[in-house]
PDB file of N, CA and C in Angstrom:
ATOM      1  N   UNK A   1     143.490  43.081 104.091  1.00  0.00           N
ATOM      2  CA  UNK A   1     142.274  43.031 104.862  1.00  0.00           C
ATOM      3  C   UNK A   1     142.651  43.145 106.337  1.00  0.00           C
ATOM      4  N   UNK A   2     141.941  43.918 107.138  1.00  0.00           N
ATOM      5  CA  UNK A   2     142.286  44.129 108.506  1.00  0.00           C
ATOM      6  C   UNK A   2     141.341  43.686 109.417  1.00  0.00           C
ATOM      7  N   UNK A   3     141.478  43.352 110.477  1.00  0.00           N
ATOM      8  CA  UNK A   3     140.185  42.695 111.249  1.00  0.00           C
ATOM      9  C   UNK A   3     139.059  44.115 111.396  1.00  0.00           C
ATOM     10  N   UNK A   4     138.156  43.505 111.608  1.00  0.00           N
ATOM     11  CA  UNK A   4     137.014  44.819 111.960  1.00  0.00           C
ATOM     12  C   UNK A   4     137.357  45.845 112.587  1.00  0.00           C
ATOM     13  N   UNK A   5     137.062  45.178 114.186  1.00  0.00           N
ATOM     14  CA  UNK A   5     137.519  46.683 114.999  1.00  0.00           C
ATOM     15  C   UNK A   5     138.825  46.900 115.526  1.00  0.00           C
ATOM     16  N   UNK A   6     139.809  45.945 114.615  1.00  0.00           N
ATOM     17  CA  UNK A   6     141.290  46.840 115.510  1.00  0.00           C
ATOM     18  C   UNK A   6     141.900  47.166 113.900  1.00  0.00           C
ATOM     19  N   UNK A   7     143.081  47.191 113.771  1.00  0.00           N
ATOM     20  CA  UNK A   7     144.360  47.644 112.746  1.00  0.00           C
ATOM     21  C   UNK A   7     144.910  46.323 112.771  1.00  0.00           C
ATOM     22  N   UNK A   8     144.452  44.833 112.871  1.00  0.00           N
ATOM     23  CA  UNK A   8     145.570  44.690 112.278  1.00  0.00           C
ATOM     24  C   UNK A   8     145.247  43.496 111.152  1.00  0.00           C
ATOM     25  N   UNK A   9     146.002  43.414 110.663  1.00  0.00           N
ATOM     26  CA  UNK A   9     146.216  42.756 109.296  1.00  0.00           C
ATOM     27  C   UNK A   9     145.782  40.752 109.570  1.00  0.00           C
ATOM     28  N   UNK A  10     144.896  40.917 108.426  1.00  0.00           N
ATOM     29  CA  UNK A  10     144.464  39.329 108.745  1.00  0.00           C
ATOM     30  C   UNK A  10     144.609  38.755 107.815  1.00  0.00           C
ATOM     31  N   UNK A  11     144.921  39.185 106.436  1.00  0.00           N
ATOM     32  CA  UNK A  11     144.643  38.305 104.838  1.00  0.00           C
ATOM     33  C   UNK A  11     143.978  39.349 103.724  1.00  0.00           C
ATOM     34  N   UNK A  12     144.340  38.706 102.754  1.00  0.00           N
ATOM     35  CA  UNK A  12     143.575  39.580 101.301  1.00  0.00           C
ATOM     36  C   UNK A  12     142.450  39.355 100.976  1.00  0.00           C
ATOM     37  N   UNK A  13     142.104  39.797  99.828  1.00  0.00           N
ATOM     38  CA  UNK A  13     140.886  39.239  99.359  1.00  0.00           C
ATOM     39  C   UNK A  13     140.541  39.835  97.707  1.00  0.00           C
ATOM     40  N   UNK A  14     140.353  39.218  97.297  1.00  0.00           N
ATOM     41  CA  UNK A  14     140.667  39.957  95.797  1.00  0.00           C
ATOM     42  C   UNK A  14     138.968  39.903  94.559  1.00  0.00           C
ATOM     43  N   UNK A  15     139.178  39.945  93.370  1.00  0.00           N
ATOM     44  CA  UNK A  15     138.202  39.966  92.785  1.00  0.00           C
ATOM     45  C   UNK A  15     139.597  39.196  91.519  1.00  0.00           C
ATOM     46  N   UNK A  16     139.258  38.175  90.740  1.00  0.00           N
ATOM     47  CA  UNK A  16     139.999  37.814  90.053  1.00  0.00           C
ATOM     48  C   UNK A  16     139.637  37.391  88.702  1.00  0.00           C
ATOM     49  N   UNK A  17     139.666  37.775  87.872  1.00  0.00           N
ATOM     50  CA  UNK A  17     139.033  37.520  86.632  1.00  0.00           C
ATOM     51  C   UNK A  17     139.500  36.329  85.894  1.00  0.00           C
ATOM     52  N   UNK A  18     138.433  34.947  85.420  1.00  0.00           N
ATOM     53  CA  UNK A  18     138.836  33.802  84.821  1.00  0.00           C
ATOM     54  C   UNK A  18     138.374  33.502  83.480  1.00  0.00           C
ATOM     55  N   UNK A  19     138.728  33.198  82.673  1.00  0.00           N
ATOM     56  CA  UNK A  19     138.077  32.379  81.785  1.00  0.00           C
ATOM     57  C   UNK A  19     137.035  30.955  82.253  1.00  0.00           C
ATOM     58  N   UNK A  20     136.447  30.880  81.713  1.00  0.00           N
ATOM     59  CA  UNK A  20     135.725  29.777  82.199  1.00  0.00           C
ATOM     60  C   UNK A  20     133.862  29.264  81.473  1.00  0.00           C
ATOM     61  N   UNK A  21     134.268  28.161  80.786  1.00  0.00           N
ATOM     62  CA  UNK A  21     133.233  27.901  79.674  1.00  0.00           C
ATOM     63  C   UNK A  21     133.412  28.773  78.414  1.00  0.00           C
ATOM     64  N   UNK A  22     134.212  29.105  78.125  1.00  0.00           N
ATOM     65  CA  UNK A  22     134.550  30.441  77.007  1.00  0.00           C
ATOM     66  C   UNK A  22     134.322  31.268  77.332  1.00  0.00           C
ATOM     67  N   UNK A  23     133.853  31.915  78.787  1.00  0.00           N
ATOM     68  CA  UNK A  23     133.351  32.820  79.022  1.00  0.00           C
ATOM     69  C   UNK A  23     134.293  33.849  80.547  1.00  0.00           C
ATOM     70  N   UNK A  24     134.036  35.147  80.366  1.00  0.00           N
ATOM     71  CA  UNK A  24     135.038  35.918  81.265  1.00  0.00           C
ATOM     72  C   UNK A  24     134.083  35.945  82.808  1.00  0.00           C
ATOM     73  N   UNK A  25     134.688  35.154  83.664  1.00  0.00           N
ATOM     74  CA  UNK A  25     134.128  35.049  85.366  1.00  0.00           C
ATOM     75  C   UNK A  25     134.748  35.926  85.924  1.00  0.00           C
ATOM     76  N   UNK A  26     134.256  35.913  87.005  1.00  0.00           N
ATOM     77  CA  UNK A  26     135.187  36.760  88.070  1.00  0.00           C
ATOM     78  C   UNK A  26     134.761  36.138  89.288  1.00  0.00           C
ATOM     79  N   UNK A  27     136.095  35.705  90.083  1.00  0.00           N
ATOM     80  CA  UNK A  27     136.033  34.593  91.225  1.00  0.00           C
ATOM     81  C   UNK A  27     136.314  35.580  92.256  1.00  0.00           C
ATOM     82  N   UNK A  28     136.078  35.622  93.217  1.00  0.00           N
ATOM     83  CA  UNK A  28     136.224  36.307  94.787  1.00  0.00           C
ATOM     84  C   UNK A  28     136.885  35.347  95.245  1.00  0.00           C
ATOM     85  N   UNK A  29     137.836  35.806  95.321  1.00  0.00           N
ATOM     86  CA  UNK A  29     139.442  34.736  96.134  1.00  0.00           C
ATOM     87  C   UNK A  29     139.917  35.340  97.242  1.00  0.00           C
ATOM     88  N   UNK A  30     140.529  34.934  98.487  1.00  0.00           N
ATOM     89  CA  UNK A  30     141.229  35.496  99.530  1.00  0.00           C
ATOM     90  C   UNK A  30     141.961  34.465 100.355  1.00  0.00           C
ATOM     91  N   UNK A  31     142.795  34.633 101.113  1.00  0.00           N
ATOM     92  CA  UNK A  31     143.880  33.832 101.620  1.00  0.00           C
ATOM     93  C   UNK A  31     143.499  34.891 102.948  1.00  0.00           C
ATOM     94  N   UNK A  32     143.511  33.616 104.114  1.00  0.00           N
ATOM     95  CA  UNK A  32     143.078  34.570 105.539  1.00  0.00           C
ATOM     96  C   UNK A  32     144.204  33.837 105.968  1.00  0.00           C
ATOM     97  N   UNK A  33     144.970  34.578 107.339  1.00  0.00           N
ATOM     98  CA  UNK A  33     145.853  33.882 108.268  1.00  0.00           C
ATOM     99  C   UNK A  33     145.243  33.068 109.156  1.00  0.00           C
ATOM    100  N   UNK A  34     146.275  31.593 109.319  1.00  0.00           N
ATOM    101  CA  UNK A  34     145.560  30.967 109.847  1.00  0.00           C
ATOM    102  C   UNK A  34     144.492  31.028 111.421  1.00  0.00           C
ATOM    103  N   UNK A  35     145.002  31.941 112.254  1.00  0.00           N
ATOM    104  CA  UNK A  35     144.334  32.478 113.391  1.00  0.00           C
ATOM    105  C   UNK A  35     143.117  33.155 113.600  1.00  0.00           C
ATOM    106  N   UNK A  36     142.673  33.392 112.275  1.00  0.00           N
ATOM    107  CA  UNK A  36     141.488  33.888 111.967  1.00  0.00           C
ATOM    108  C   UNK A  36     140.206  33.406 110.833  1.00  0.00           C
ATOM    109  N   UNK A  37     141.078  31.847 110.775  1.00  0.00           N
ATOM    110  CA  UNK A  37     139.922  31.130 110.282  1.00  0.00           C
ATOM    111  C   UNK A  37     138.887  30.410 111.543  1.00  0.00           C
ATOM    112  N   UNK A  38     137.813  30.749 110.484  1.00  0.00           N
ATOM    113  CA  UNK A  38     136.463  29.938 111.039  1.00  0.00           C
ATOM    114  C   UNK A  38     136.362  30.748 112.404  1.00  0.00           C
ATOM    115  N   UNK A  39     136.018  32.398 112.212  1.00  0.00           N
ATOM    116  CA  UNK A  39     135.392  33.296 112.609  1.00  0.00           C
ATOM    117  C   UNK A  39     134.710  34.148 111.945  1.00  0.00           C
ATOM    118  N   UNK A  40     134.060  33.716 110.687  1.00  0.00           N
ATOM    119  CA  UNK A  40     133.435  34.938 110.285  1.00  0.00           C
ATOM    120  C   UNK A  40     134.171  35.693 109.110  1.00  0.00           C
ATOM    121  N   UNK A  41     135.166  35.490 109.155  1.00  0.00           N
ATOM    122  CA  UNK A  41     136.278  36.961 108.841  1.00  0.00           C
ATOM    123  C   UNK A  41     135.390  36.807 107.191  1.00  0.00           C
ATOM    124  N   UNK A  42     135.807  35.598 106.305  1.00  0.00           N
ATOM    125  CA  UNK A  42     135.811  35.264 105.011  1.00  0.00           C
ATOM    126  C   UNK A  42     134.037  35.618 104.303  1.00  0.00           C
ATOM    127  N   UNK A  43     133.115  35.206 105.171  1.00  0.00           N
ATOM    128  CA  UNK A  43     132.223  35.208 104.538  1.00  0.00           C
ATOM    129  C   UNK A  43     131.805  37.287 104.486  1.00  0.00           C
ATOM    130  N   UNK A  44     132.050  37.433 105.887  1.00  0.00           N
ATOM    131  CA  UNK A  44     131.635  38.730 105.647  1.00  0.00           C
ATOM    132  C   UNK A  44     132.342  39.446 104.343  1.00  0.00           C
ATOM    133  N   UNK A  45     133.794  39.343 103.980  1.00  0.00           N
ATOM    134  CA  UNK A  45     134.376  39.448 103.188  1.00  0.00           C
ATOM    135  C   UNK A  45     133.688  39.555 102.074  1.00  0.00           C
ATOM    136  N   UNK A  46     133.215  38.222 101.695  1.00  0.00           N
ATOM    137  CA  UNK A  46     132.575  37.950 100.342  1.00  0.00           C
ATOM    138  C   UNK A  46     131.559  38.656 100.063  1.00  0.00           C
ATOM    139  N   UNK A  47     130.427  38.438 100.994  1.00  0.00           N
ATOM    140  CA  UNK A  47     129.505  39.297 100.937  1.00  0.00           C
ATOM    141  C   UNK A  47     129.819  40.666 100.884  1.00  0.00           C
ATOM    142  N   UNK A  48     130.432  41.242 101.450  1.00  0.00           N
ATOM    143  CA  UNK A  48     130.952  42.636 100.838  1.00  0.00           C
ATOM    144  C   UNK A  48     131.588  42.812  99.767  1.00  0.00           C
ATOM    145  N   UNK A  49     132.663  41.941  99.177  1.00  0.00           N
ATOM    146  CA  UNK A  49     132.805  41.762  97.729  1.00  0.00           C
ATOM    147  C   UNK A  49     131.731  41.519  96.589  1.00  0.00           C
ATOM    148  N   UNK A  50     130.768  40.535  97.195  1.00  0.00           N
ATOM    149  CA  UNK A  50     129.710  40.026  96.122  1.00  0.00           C
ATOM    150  C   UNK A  50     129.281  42.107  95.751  1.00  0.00           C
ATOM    151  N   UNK A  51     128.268  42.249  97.266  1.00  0.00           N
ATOM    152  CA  UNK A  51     128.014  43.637  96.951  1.00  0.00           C
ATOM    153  C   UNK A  51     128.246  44.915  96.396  1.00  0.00           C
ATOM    154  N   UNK A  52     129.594  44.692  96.314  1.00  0.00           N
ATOM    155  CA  UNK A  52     130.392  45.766  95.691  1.00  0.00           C
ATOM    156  C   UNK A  52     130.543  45.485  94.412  1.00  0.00           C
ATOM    157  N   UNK A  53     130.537  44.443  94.193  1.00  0.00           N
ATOM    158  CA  UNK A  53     131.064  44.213  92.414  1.00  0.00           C
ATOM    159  C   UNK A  53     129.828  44.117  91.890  1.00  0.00           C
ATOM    160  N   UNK A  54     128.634  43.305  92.552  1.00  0.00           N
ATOM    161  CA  UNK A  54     127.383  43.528  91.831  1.00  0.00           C
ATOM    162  C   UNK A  54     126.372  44.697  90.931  1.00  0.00           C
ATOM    163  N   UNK A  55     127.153  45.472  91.880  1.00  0.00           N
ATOM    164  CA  UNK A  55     126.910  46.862  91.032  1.00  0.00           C
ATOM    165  C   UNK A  55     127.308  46.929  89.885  1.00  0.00           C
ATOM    166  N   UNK A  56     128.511  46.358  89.220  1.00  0.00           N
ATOM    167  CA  UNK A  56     128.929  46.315  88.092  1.00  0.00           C
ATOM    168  C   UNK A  56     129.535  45.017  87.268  1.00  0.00           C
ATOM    169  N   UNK A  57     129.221  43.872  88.050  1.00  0.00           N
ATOM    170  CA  UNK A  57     129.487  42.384  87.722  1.00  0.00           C
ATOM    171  C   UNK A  57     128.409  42.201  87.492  1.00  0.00           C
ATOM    172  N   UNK A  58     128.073  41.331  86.433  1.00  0.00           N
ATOM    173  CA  UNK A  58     126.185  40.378  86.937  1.00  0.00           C
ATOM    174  C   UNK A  58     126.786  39.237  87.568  1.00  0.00           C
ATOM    175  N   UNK A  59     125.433  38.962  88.573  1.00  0.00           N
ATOM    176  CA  UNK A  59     125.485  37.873  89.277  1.00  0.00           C
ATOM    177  C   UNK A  59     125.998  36.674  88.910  1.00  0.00           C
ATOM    178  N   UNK A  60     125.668  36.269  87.442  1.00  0.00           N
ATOM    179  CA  UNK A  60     125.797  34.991  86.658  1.00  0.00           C
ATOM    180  C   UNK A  60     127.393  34.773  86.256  1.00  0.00           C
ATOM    181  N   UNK A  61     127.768  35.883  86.366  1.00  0.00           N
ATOM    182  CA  UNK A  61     129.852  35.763  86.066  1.00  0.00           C
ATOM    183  C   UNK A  61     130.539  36.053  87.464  1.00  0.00           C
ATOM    184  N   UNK A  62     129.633  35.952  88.953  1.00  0.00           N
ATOM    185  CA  UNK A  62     131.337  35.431  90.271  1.00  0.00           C
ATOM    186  C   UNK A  62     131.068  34.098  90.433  1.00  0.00           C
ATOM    187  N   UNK A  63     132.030  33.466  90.329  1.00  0.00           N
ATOM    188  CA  UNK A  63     132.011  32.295  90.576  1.00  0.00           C
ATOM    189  C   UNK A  63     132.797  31.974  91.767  1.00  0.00           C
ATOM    190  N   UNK A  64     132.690  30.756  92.399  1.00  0.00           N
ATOM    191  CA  UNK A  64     134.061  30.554  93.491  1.00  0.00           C
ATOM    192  C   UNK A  64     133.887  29.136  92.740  1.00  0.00           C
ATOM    193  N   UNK A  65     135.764  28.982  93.867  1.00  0.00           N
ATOM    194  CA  UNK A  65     136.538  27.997  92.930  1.00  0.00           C
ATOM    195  C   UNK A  65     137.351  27.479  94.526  1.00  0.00           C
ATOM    196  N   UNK A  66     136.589  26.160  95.038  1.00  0.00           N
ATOM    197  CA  UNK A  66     137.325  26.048  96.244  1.00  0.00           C
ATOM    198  C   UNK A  66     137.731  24.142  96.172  1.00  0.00           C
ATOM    199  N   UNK A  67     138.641  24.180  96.632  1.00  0.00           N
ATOM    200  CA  UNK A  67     139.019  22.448  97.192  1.00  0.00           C
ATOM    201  C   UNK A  67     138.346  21.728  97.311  1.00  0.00           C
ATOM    202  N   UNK A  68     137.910  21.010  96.947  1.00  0.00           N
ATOM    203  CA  UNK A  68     136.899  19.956  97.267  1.00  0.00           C
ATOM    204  C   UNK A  68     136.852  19.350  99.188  1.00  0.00           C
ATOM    205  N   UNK A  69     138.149  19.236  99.346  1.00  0.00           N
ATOM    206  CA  UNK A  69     138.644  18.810 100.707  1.00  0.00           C
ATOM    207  C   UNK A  69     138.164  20.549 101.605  1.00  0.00           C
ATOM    208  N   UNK A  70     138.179  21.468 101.389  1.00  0.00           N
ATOM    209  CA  UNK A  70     138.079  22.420 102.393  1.00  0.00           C
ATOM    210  C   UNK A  70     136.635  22.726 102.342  1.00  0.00           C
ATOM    211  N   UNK A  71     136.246  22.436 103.810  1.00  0.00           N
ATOM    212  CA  UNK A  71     134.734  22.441 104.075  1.00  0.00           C
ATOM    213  C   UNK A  71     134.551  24.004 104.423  1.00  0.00           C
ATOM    214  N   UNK A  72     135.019  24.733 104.696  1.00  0.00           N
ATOM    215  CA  UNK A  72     135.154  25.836 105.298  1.00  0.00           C
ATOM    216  C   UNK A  72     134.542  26.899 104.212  1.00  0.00           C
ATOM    217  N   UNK A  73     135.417  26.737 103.110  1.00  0.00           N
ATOM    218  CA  UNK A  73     135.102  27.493 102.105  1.00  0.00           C
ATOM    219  C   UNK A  73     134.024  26.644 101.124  1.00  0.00           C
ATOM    220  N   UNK A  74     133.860  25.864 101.008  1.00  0.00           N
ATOM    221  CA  UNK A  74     132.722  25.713 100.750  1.00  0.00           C
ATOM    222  C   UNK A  74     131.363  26.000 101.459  1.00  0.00           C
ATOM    223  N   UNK A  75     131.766  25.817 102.283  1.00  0.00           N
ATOM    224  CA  UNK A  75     130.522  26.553 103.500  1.00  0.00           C
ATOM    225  C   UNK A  75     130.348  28.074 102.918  1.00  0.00           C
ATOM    226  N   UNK A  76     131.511  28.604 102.884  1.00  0.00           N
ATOM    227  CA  UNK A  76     131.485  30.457 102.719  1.00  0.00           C
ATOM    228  C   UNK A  76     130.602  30.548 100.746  1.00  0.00           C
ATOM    229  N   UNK A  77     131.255  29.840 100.464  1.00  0.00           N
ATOM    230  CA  UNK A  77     130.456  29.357  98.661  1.00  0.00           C
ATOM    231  C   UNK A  77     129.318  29.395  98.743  1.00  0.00           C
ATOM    232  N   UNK A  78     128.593  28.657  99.748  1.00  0.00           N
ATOM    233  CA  UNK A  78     127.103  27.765  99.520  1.00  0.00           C
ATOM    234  C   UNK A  78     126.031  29.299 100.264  1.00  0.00           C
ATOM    235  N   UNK A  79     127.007  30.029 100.872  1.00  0.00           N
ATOM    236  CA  UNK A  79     126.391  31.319 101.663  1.00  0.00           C
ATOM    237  C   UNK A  79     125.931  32.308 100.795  1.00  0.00           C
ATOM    238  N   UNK A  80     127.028  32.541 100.001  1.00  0.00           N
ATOM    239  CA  UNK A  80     127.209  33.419  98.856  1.00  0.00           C
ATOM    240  C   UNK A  80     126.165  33.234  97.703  1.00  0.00           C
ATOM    241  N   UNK A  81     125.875  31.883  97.422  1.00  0.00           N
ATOM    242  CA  UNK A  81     125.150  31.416  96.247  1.00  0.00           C
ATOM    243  C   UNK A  81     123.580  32.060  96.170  1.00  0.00           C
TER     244      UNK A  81
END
């Protein structure tokens, strides 16, 4: 993943497929560097992940899967929902 408007490299972001309730999820996961948390970077992320996979995910199988202790990403979770 690269920041918006320059080249350079900030973190991944993936689509990850889980089991979960007997059933096949798919979690939107990403790891950002720390210098670029809690700007934005993650949620826009998601939301462009949600969008992209929705086309061919249903809504009812992305799940996120965050720390209980990290408010951050739960924040980016509760956006997404």
């Amino acid at each position: 993943m690269y920041a918006k408007y320059t080249s350079v490299f900030i973190g991944v972001g993936v689509i990850i497929p889980r089991v979960l309730e007997s059933k096949i999820k798919f979690e939107i996961a990403y790891s950002l560097l720390p210098a670029f948390w809690e700007k934005g970077n993650i949620t826009e992320l998601a939301k462009h992940k949600k969008s992209f996979e929705t086309k061919s995910i249903e809504d009812d199988r992305l799940v996120s899967i965050s720390n209980k202790g990290n408010a951050a990403s739960l924040n980016v979770a509760k956006k997404m929902a």
